[in-house]
PDB file of N, CA and C in Angstrom:
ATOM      1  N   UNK A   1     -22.660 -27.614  10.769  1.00  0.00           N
ATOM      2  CA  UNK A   1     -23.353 -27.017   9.638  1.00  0.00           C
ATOM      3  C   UNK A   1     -22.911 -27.674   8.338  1.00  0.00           C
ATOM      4  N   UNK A   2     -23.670 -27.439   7.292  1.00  0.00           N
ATOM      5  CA  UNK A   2     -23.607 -28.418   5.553  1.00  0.00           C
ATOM      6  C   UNK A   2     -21.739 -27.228   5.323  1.00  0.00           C
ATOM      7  N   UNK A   3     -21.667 -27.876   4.550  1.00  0.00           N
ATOM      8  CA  UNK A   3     -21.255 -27.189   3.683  1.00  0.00           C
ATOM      9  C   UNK A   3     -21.526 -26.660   2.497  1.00  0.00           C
ATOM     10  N   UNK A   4     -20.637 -25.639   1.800  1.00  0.00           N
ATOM     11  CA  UNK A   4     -21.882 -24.847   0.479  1.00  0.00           C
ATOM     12  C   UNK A   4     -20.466 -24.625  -0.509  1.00  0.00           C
ATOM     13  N   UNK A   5     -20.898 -25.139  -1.730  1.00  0.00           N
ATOM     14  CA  UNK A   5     -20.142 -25.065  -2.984  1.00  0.00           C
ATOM     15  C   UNK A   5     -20.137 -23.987  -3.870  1.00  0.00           C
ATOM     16  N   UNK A   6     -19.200 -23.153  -3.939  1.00  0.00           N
ATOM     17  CA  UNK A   6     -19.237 -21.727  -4.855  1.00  0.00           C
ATOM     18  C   UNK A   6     -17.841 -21.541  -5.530  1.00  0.00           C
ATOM     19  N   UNK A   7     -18.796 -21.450  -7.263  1.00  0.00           N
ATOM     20  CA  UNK A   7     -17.022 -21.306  -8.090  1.00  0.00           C
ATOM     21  C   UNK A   7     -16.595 -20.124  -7.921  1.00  0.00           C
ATOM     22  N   UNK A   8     -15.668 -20.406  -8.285  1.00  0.00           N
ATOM     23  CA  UNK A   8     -14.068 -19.189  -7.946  1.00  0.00           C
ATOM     24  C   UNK A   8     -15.084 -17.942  -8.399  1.00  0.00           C
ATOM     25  N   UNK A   9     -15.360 -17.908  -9.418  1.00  0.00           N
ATOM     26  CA  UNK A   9     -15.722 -16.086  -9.839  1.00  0.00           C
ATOM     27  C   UNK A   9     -16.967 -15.761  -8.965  1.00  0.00           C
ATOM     28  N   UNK A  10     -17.984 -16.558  -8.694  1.00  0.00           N
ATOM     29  CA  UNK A  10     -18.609 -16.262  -7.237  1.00  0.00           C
ATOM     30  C   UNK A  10     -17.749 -16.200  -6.047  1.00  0.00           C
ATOM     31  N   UNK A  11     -16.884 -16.798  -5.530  1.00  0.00           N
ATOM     32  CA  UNK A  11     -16.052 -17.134  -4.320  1.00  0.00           C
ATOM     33  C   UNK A  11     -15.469 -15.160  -4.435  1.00  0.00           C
ATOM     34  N   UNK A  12     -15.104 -14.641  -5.907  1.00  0.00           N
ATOM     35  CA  UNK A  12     -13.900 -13.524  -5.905  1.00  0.00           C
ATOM     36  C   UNK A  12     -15.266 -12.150  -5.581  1.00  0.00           C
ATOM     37  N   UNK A  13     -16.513 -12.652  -6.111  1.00  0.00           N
ATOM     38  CA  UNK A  13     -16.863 -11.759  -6.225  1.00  0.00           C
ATOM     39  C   UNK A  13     -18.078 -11.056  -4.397  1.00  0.00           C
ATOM     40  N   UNK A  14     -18.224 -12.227  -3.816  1.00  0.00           N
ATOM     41  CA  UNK A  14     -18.741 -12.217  -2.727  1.00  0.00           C
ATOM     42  C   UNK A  14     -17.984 -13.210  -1.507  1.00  0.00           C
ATOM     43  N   UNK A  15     -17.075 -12.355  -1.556  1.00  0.00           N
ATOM     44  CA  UNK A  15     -15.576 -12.874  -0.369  1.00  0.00           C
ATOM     45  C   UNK A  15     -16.477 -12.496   0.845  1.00  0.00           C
ATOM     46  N   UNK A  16     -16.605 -11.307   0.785  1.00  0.00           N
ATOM     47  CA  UNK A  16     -16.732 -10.277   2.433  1.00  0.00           C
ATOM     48  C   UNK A  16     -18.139 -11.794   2.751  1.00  0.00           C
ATOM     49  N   UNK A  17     -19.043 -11.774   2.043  1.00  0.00           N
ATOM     50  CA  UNK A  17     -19.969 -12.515   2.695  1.00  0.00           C
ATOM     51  C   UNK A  17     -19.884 -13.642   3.105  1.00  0.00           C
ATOM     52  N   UNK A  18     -18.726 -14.847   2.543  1.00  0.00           N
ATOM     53  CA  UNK A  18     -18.548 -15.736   2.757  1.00  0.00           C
ATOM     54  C   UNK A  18     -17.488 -15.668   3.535  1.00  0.00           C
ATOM     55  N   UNK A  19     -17.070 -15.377   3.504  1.00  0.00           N
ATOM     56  CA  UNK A  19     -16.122 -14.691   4.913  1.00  0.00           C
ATOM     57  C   UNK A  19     -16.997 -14.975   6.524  1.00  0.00           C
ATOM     58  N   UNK A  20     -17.747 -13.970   6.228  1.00  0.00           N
ATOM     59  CA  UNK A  20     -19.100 -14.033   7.683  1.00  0.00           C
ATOM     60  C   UNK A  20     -18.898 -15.238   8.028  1.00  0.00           C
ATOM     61  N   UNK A  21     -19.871 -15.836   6.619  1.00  0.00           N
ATOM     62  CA  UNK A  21     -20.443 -17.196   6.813  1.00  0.00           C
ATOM     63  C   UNK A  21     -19.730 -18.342   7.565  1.00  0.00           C
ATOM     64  N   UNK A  22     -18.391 -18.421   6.506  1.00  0.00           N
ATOM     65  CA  UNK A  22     -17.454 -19.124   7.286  1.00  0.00           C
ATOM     66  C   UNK A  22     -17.063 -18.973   8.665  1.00  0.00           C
ATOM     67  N   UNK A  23     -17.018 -17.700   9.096  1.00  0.00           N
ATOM     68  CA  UNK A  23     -16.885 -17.556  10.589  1.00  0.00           C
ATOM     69  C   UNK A  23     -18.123 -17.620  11.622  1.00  0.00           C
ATOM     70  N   UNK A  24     -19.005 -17.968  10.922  1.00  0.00           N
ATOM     71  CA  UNK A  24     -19.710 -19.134  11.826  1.00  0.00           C
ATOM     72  C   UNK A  24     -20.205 -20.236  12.200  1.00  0.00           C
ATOM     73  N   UNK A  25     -19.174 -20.423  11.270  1.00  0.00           N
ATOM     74  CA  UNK A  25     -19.432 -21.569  11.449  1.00  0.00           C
ATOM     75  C   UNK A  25     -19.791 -22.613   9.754  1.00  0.00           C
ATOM     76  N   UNK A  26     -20.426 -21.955   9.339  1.00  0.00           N
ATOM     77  CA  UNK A  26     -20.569 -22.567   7.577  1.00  0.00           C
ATOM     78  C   UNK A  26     -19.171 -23.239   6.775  1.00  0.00           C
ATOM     79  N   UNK A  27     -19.005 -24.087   6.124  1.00  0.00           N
ATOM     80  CA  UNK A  27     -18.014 -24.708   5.726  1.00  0.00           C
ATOM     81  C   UNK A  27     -18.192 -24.372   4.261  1.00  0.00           C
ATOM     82  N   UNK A  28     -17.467 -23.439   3.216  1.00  0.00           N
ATOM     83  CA  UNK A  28     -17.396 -22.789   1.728  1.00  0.00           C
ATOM     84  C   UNK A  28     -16.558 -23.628   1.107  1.00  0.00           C
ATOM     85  N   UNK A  29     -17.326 -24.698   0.356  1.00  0.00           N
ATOM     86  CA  UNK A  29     -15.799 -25.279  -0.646  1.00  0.00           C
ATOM     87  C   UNK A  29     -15.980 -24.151  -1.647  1.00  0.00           C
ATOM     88  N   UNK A  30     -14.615 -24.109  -2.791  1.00  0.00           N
ATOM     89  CA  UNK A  30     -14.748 -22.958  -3.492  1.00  0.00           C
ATOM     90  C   UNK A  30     -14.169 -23.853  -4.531  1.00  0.00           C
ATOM     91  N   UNK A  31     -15.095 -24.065  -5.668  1.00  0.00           N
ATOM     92  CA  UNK A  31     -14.399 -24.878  -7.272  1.00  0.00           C
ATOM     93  C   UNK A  31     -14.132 -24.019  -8.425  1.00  0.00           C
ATOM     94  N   UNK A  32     -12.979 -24.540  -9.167  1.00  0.00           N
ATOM     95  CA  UNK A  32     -12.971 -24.248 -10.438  1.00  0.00           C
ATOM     96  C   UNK A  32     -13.197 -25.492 -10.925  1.00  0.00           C
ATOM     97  N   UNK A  33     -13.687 -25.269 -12.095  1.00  0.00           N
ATOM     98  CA  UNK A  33     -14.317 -25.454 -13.540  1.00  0.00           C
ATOM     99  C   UNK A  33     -14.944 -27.119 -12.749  1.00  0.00           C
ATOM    100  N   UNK A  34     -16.194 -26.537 -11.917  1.00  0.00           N
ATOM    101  CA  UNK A  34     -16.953 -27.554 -10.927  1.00  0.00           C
ATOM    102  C   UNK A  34     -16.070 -29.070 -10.231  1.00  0.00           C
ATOM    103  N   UNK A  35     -14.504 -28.270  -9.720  1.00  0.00           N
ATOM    104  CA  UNK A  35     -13.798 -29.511  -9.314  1.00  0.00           C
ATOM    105  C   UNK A  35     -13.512 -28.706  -7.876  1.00  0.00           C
ATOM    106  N   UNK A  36     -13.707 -29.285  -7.066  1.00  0.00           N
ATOM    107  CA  UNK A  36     -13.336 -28.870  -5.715  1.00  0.00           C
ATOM    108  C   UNK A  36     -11.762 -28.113  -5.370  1.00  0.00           C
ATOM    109  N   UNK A  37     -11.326 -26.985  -5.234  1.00  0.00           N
ATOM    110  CA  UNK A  37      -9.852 -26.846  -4.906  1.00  0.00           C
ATOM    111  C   UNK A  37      -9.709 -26.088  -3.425  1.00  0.00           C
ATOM    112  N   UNK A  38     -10.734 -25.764  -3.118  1.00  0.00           N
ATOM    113  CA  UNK A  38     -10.105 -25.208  -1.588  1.00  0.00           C
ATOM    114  C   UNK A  38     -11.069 -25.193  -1.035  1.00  0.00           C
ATOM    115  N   UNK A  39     -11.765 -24.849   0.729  1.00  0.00           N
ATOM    116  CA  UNK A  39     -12.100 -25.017   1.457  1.00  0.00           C
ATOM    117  C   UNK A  39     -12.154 -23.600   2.481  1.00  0.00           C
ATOM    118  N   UNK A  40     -13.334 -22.998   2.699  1.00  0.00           N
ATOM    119  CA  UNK A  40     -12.841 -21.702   3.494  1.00  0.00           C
ATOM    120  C   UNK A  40     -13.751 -22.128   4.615  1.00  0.00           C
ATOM    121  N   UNK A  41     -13.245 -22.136   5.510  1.00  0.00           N
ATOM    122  CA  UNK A  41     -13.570 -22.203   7.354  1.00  0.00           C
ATOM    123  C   UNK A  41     -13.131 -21.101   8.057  1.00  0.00           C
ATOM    124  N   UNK A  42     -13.833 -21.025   9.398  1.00  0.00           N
ATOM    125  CA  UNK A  42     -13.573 -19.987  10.141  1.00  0.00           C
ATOM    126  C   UNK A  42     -12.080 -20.615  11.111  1.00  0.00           C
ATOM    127  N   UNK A  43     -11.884 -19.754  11.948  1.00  0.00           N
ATOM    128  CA  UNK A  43     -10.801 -19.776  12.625  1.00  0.00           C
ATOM    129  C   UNK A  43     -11.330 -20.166  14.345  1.00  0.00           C
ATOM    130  N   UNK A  44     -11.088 -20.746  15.285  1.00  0.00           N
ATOM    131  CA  UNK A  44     -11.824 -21.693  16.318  1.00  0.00           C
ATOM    132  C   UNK A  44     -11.875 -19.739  17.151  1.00  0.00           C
ATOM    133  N   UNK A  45     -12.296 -20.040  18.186  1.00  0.00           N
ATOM    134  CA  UNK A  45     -12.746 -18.490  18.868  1.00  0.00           C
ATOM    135  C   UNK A  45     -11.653 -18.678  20.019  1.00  0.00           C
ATOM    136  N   UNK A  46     -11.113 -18.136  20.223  1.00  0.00           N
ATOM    137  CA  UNK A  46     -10.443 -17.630  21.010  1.00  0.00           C
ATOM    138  C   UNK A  46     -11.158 -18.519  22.857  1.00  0.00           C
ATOM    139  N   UNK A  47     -12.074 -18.816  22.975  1.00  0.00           N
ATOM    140  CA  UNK A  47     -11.945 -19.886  23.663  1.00  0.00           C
ATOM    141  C   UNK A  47     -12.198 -21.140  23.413  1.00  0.00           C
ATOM    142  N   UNK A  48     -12.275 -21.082  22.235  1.00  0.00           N
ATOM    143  CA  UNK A  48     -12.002 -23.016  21.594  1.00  0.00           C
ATOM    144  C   UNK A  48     -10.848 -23.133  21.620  1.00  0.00           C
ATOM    145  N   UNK A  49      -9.583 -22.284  21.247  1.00  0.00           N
ATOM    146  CA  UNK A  49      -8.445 -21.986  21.149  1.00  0.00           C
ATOM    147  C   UNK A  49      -7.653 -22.529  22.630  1.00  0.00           C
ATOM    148  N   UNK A  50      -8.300 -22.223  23.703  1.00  0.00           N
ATOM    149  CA  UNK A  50      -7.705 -22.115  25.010  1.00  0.00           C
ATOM    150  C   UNK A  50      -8.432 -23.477  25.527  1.00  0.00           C
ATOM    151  N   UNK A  51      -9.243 -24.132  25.282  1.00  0.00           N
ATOM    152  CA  UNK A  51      -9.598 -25.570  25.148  1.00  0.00           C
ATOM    153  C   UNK A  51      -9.057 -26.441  25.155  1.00  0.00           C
ATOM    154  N   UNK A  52      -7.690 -26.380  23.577  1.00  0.00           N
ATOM    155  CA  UNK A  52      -7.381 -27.526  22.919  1.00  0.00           C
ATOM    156  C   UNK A  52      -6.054 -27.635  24.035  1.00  0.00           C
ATOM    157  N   UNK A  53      -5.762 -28.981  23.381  1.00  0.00           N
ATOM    158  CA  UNK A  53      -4.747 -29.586  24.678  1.00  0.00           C
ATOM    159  C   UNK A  53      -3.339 -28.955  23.929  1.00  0.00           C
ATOM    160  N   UNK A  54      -2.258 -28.486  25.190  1.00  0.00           N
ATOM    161  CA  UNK A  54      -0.916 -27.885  24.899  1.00  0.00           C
ATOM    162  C   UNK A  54      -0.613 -29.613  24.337  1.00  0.00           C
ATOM    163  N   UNK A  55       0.483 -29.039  23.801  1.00  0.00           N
ATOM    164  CA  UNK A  55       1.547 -29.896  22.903  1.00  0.00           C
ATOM    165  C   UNK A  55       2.519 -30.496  23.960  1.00  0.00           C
ATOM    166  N   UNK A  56       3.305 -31.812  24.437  1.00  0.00           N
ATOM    167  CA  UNK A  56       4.068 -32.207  25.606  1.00  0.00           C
ATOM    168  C   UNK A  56       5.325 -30.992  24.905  1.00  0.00           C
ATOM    169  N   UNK A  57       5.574 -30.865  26.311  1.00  0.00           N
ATOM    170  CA  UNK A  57       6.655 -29.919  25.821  1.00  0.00           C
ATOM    171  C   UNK A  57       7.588 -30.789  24.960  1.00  0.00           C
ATOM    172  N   UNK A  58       8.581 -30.472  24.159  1.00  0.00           N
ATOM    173  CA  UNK A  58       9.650 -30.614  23.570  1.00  0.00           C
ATOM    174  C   UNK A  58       9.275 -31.054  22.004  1.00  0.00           C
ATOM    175  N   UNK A  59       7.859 -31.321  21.565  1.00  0.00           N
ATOM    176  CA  UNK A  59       7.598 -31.700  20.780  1.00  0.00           C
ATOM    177  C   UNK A  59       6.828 -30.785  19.716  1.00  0.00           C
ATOM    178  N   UNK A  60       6.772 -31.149  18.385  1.00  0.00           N
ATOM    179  CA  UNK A  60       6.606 -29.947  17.325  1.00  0.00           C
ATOM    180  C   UNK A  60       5.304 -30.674  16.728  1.00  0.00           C
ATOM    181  N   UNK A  61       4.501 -30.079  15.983  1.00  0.00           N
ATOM    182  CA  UNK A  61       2.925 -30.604  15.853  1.00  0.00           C
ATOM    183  C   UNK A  61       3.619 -31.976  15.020  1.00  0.00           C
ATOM    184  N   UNK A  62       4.697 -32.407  14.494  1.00  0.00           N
ATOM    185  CA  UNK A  62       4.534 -33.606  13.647  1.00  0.00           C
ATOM    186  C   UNK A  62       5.077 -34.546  14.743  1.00  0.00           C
ATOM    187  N   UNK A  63       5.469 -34.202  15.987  1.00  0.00           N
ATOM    188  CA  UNK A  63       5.799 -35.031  17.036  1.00  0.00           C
ATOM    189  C   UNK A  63       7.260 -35.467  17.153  1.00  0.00           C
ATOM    190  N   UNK A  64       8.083 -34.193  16.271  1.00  0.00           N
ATOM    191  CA  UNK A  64       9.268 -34.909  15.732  1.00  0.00           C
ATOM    192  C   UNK A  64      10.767 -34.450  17.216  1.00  0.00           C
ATOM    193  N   UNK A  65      10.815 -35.131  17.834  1.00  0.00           N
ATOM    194  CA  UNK A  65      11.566 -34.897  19.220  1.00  0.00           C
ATOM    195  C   UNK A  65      12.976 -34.850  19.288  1.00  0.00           C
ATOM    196  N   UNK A  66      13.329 -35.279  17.684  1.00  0.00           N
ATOM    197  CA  UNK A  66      15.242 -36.330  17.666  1.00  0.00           C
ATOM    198  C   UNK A  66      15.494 -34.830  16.865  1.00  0.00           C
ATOM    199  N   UNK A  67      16.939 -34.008  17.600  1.00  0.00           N
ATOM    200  CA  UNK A  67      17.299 -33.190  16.444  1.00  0.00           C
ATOM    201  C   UNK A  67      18.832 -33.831  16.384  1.00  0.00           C
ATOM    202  N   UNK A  68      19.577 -33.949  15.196  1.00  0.00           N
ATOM    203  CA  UNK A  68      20.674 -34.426  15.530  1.00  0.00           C
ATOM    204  C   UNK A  68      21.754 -33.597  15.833  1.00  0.00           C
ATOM    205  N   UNK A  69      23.318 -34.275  16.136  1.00  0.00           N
ATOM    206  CA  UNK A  69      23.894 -33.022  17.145  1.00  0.00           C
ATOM    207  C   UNK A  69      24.683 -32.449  16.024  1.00  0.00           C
ATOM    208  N   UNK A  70      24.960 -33.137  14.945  1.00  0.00           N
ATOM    209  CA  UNK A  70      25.657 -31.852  14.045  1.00  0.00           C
ATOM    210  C   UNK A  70      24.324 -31.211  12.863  1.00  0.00           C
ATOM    211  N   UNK A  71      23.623 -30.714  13.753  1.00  0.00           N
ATOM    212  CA  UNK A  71      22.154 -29.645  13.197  1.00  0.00           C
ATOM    213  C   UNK A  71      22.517 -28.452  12.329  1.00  0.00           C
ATOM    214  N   UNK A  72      23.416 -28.095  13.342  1.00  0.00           N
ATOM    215  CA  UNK A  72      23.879 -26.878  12.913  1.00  0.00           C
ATOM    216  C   UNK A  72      25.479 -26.472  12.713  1.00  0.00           C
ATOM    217  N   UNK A  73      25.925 -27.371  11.980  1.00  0.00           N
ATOM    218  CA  UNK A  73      26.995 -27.889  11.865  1.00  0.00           C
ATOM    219  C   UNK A  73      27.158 -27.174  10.055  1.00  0.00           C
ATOM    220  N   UNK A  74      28.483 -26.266   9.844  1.00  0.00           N
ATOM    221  CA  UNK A  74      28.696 -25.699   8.727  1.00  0.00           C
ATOM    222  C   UNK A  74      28.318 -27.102   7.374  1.00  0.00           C
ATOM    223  N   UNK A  75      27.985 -26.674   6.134  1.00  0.00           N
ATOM    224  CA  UNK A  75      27.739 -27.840   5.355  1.00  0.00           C
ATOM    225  C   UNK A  75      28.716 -27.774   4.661  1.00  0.00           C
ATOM    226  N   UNK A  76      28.694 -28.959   3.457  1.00  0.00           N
ATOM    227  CA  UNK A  76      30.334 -29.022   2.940  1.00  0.00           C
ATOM    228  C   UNK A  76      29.907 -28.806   1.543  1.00  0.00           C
ATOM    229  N   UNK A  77      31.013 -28.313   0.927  1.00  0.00           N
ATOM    230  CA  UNK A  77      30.981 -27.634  -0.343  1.00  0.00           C
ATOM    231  C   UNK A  77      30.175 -28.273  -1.161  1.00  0.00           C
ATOM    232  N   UNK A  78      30.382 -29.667  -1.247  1.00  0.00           N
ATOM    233  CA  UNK A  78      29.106 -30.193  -2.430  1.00  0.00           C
ATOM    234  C   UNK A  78      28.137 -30.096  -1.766  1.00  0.00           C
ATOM    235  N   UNK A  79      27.323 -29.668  -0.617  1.00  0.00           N
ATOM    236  CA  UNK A  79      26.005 -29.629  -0.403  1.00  0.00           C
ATOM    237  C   UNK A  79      25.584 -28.216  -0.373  1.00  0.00           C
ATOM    238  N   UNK A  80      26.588 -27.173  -0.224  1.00  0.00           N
ATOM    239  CA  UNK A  80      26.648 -25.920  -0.814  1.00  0.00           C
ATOM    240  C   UNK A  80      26.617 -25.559  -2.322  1.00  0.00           C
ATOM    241  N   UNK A  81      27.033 -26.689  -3.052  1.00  0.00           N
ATOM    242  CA  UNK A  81      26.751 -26.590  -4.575  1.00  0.00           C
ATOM    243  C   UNK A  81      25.300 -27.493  -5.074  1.00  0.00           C
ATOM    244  N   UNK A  82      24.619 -28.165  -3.957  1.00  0.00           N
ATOM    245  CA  UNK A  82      23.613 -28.420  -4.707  1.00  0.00           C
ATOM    246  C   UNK A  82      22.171 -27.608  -4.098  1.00  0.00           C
ATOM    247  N   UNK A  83      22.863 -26.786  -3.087  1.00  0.00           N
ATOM    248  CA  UNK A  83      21.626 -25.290  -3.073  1.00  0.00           C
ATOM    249  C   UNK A  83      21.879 -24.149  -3.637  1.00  0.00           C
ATOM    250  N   UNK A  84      22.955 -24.672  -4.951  1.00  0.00           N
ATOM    251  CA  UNK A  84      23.371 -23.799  -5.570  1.00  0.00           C
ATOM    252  C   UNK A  84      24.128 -22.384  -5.195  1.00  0.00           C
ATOM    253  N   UNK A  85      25.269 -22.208  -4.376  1.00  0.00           N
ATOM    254  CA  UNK A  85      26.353 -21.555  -3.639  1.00  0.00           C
ATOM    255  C   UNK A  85      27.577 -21.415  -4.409  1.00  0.00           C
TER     256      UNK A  85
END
């Protein structure tokens, strides 16, 4: 389906409907001051969901597999003073 362009004070004022829309599929960009800032889509259905391919085990959506072994290893005072501790 197109997508459909609606500024923010339309977007605030007819949510519930574009809401629907989006959940079927319709693609809502939503602009301020006629510049594109967000995007409202529906959510896949619960068997599009059960479709998509599992993840190999051990891996996190950025694919990142290496954790190192002092992870969880106490930190040391200057790195406790620069998260402010």
């Amino acid at each position: 389906m197109a997508s459909t362009r609606v500024n923010l004070y339309d977007a605030k004022t007819q949510l519930s409907s574009l809401v629907e829309r989006a959940a079927k599929g319709e693609e809502i960009v939503i602009a301020k001051s006629g510049r594109p800032v967000a995007r409202l889509t529906g959510l896949p259905t619960e068997d599009q969901a059960a479709q998509s391919e599992p993840r190999p085990l051990g891996q996190n959506l950025l694919g990142i597999t290496y954790i190192a072994d002092d992870f969880d290893a106490p930190l040391s005072d200057e790195e406790l003073r620069d998260f402010g501790f």
